[in-house]
Protein backbone atom coordinates (compact mmCIF):
# COMPACT_ATOMS: atom_id res chain seq x y z
CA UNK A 1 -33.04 107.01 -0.41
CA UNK A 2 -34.26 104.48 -3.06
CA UNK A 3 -30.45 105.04 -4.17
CA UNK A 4 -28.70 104.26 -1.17
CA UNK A 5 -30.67 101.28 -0.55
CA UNK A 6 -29.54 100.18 -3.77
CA UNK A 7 -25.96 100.78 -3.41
CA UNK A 8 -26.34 98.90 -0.55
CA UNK A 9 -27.53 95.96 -1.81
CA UNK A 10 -25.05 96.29 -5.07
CA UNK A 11 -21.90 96.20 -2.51
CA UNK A 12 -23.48 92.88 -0.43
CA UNK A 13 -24.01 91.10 -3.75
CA UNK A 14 -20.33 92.23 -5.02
CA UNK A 15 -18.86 90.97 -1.79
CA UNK A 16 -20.45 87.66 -0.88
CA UNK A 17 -18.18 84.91 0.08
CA UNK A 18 -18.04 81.72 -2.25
CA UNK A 19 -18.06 78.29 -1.61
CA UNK A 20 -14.15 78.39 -2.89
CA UNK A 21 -13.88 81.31 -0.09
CA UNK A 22 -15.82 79.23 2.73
CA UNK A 23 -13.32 75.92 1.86
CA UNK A 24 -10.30 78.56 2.19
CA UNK A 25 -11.57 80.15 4.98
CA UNK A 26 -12.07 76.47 6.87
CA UNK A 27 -8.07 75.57 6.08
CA UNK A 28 -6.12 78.55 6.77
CA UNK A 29 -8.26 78.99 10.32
CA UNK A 30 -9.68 75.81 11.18
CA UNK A 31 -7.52 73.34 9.26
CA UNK A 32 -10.42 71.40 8.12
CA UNK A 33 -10.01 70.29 4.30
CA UNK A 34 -11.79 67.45 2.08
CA UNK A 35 -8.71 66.30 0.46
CA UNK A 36 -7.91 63.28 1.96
CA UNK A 37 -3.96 63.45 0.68
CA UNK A 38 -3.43 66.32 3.05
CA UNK A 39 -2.40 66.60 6.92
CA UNK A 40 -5.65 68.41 8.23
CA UNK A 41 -8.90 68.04 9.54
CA UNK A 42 -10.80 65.74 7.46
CA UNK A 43 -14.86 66.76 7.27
CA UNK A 44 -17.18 64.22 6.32
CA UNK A 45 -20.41 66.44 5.24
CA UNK A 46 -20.53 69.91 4.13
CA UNK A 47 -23.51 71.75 3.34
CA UNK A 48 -23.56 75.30 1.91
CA UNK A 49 -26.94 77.59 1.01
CA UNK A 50 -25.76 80.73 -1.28
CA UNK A 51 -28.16 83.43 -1.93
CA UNK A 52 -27.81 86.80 -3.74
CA UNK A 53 -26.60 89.14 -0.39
CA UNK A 54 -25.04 86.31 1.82
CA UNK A 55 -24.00 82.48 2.20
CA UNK A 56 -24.33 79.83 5.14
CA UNK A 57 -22.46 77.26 5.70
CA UNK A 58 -22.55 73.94 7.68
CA UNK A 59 -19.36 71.66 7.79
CA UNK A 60 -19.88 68.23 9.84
CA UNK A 61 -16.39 66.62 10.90
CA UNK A 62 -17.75 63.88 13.38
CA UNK A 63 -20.94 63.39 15.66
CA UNK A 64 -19.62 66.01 18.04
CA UNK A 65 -17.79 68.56 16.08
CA UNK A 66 -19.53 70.49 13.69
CA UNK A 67 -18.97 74.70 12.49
CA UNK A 68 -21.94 77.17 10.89
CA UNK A 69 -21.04 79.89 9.78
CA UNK A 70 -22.74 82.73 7.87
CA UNK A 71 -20.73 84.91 5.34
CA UNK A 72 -21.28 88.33 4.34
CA UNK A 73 -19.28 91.26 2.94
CA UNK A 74 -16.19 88.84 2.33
CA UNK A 75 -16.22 88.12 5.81
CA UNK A 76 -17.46 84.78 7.99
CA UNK A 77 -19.42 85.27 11.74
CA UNK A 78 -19.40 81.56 13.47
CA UNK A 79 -22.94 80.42 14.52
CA UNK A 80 -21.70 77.21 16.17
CA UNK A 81 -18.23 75.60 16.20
CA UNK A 82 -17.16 72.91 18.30
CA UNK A 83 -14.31 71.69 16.54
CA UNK A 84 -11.63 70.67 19.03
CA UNK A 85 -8.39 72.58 18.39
């Protein structure tokens, strides 16, 4: 059991996203980037928390658009996004 619970937590600390993975993640779906010399969203505030099993993530891109998102096993779940496509 002890094991297993191990393993378990062995595979969630291998496969947490990155910061590098969250910026990616925001461009290829969302088009949001920080580099201003590109055609995309442009964000003005980013906040990210990373801990050992999993990551959130809080990009502001004006007053009224904003996306959270928490990332585990190499994948992101959207708390809140209400950036305007």
């Amino acid at each position: 059991m002890i094991a297993a619970v191990l393993g378990i937590y062995f595979v969630m600390v291998l496969t947490r996203p990155t910061d590098d993975d969250y910026r990616t993640y925001l461009y290829k779906e969302h088009g949001v980037c920080f580099n201003i010399h590109e055609k995309c969203i442009q964000a003005q505030s980013e906040h990210m928390l990373t801990l050992p099993i999993y990551m959130t993530a809080e990009t502001q891109i004006s007053e009224e658009q904003e996306i959270r998102v928490f990332g585990i096993f190499n994948h992101f779940f959207i708390r809140k996004n209400s950036i305007k496509s």
